[in-house]
Protein backbone atom coordinates (compact mmCIF):
# COMPACT_ATOMS: atom_id res chain seq x y z
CA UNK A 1 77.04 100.11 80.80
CA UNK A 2 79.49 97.93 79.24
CA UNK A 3 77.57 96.35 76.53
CA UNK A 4 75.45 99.56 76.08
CA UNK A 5 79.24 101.37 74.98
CA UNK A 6 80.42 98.25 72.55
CA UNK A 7 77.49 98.10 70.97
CA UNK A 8 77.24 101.89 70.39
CA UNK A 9 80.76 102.35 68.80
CA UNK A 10 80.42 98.59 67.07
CA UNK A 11 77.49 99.98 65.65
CA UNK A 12 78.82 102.86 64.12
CA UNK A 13 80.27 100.35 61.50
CA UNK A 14 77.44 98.84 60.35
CA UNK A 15 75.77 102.33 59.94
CA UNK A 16 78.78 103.79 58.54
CA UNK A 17 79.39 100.62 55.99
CA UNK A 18 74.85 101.03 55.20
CA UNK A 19 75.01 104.62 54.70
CA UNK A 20 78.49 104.55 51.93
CA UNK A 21 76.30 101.50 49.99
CA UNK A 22 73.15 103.07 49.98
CA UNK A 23 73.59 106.67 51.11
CA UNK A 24 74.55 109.77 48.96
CA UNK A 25 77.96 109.60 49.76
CA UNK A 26 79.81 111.81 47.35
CA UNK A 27 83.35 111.92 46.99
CA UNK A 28 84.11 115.39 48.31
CA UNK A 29 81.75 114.68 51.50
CA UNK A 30 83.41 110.51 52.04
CA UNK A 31 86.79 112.54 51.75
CA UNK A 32 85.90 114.83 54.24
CA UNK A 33 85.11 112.62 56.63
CA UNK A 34 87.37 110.07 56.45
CA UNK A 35 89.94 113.02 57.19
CA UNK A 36 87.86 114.17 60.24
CA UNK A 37 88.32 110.61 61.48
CA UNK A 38 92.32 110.48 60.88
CA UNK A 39 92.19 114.34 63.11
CA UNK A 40 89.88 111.67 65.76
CA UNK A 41 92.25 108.81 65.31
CA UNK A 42 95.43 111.02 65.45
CA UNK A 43 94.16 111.83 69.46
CA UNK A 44 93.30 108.32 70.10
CA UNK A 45 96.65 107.40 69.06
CA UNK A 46 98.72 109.85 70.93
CA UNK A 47 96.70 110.64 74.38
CA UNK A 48 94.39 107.54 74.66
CA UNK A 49 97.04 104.66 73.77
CA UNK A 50 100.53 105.27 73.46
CA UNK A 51 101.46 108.21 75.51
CA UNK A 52 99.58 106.95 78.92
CA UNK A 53 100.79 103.53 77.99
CA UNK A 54 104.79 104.87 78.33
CA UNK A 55 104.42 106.05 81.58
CA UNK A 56 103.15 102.84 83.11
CA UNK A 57 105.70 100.53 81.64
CA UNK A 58 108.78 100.62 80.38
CA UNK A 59 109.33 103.18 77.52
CA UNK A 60 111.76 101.11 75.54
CA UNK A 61 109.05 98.22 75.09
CA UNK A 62 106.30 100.59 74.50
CA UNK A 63 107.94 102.20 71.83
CA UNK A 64 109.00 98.71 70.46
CA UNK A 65 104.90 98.05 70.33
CA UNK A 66 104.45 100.93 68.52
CA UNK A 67 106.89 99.71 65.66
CA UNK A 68 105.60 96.51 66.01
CA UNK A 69 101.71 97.08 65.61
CA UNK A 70 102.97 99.88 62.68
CA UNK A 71 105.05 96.93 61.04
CA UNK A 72 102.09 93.82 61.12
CA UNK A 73 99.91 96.47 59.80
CA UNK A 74 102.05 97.30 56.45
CA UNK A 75 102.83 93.72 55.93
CA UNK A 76 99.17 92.68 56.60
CA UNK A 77 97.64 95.94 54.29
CA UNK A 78 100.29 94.89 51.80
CA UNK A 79 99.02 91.21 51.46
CA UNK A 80 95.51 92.18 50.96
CA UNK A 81 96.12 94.74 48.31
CA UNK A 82 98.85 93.33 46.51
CA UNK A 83 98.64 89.53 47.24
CA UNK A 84 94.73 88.87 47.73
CA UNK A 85 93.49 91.32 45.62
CA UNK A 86 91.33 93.24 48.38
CA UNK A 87 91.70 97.00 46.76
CA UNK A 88 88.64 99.69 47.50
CA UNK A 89 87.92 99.44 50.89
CA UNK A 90 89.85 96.15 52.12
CA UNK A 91 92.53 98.36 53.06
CA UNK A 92 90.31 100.30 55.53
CA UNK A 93 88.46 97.15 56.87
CA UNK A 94 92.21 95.55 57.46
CA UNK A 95 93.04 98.81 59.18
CA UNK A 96 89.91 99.01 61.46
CA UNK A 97 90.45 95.34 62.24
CA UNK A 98 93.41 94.53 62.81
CA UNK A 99 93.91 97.74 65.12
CA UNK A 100 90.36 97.82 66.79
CA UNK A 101 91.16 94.53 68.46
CA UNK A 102 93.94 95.65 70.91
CA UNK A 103 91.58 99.03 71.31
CA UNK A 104 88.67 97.42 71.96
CA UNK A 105 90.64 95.15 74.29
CA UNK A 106 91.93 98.18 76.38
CA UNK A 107 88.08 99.86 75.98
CA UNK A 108 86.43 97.10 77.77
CA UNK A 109 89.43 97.19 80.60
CA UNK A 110 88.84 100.74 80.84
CA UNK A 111 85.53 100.45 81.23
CA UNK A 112 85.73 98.81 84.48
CA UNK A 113 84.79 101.49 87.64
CA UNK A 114 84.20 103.92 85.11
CA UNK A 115 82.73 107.21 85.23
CA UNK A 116 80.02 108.78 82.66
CA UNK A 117 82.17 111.23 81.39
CA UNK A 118 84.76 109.40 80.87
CA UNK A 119 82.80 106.47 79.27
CA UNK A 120 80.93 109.54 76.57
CA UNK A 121 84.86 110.41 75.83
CA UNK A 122 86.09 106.90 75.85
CA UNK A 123 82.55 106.09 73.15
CA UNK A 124 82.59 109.29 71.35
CA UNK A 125 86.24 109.37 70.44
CA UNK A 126 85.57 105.86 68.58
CA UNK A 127 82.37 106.35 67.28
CA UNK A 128 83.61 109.29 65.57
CA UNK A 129 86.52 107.81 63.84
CA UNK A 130 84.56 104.07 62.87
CA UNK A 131 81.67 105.56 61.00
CA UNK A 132 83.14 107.87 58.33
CA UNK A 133 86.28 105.28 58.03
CA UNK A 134 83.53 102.36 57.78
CA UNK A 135 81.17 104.60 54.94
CA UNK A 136 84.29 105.55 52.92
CA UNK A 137 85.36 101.40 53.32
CA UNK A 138 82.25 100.10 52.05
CA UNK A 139 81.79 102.28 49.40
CA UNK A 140 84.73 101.23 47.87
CA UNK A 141 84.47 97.60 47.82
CA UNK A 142 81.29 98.24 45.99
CA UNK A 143 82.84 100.18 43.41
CA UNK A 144 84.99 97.94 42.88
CA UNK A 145 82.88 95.21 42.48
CA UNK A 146 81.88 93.61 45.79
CA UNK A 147 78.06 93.17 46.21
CA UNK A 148 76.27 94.74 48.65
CA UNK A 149 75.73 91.42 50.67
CA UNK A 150 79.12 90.46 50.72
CA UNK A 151 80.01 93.88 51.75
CA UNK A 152 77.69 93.80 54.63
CA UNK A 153 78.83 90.36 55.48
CA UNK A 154 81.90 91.37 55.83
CA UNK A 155 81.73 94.92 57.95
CA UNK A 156 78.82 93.56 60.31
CA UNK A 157 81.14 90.80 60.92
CA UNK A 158 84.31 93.08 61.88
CA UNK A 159 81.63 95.30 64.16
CA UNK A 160 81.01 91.73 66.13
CA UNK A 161 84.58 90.85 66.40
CA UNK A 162 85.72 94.03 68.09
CA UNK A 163 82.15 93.75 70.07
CA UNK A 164 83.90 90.63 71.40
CA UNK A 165 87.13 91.66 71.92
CA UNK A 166 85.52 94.65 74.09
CA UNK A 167 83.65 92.18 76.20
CA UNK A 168 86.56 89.97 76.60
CA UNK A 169 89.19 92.70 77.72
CA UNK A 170 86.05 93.74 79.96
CA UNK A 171 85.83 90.23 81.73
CA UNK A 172 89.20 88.54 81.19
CA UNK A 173 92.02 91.33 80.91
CA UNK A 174 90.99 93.01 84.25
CA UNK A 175 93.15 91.41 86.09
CA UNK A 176 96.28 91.55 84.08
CA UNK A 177 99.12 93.99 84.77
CA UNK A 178 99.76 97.56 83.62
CA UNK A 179 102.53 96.47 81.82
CA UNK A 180 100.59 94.33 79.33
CA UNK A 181 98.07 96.47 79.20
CA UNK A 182 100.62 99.12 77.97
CA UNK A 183 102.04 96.94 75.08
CA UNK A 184 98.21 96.31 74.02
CA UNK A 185 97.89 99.70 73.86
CA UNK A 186 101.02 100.87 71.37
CA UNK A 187 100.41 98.14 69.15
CA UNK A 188 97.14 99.76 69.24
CA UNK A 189 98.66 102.66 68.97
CA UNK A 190 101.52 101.83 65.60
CA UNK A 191 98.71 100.75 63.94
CA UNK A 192 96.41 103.97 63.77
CA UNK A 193 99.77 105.45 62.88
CA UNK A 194 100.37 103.70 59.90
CA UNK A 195 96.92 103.12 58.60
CA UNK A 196 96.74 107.01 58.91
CA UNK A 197 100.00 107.49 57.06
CA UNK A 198 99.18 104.87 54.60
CA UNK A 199 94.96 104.43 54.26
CA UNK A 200 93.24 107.25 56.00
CA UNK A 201 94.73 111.01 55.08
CA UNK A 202 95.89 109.75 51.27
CA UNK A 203 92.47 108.24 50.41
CA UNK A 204 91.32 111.96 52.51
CA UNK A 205 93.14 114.06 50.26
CA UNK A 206 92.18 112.31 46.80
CA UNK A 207 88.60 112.79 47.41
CA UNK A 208 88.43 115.81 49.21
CA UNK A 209 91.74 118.01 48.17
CA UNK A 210 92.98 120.75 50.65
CA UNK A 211 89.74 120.86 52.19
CA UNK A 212 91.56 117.33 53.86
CA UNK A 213 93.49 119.33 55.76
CA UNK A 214 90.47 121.70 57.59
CA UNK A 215 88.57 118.38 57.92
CA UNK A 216 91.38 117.00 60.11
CA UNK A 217 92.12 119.99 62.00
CA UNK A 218 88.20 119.59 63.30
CA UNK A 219 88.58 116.17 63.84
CA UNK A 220 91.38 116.64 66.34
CA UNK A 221 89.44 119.48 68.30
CA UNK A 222 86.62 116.90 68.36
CA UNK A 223 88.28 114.65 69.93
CA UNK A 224 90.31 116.69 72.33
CA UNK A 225 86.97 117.89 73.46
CA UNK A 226 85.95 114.48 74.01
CA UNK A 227 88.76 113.67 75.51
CA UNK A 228 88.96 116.57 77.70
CA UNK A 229 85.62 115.24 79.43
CA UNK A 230 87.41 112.68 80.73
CA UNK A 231 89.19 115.18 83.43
């Protein structure tokens, strides 16, 4: 069941990063989307990471996770747009990296004992926030001058290393405590916030306009109903 899940919601980025090179992806529909993931990823955030996560450990250092994962990801978004030069899409792929590993981490612990409803929410709910976010990515780094190889490279090779950090939580974080867990978790957590504030709802609203706004709102009720399968 394990491998079936991180495969399924790893795989969403290597569909979502085929279908913005060679799909018609126009900029209305890519803006669209990427705001119904941000309404997905605003519910991850909140009810999957960091609110769960503050009443299992201490709410001081939970809430110190959250600023931390917010603060690595400026600093690391700022480096590859304004030091290395990664503009249209880098920004996306940094922000689905860097926090999909503590996710994915906490997915593969959660995954242990269980059920299939709450293994469709935990799946859906990331599934439906890595393929638009992974479409809109890709098609940027082409347009700005990436090849198609190199961009496939590069987002079939993020879908492996949060594959891997899945199965590794799975096997090797079981036994570690709440507490750690919980930290994982808000870092997690601070860095969907920021990419949101910074990557996912500005890139939203350029494409798509107001229409941003409706596209979140649906996102969110997605994900709540995921979510909601869980109970």
């Amino acid at each position: 069941m394990t491998i079936i899940v991180v495969l399924v919601v790893s795989f969403a980025l290597i569909l979502g990063a085929v279908w913005g090179i060679y799909g018609n992806l126009s900029d209305k529909l890519e803006g669209f989307l990427v705001a119904l993931a941000g309404g997905a990823l605003i519910v991850s955030a909140v009810i999957e990471l960091i609110d769960p996560a503050t009443k299992e450990a201490s709410l001081t250092l939970a809430l110190v996770s959250v600023f931390v994962g917010a603060s690595v990801f400026v600093l690391l978004d700022y480096l590859v747009k304004k030091k290395w030069g990664a503009k249209g899409g880098g920004g996306l792929l940094a922000a689905i990296t860097l926090d999909g590993i503590p996710e994915n981490l906490a997915l593969g612990v959660a995954l242990i004992g269980a059920g299939p409803m709450e293994v469709a929410a935990l799946a859906g709910s990331i599934f439906l926030s890595n393929l638009p976010e992974a479409a809109g990515g890709a098609k940027g780094m082409v347009e700005n001058g990436r090849s198609t190889k190199n961009v496939l490279i590069l987002w079939t090779g993020t879908a492996f290393i949060l594959a891997l950090a899945a199965v590794l939580g799975n096997y090797f974080l079981a036994e570690v405590s709440n507490d750690i867990l919980s930290y994982i978790r808000c870092f997690a957590g601070g860095a969907v916030v920021a990419s949101l504030a910074t990557e996912v709802f500005p890139k939203a609203f350029k494409k798509d306009d107001y229409f941003a706004g409706i596209a979140t709102a649906l996102g969110l009720i997605l994900a709540f109903l995921l979510n909601s399968l869980k109970k």
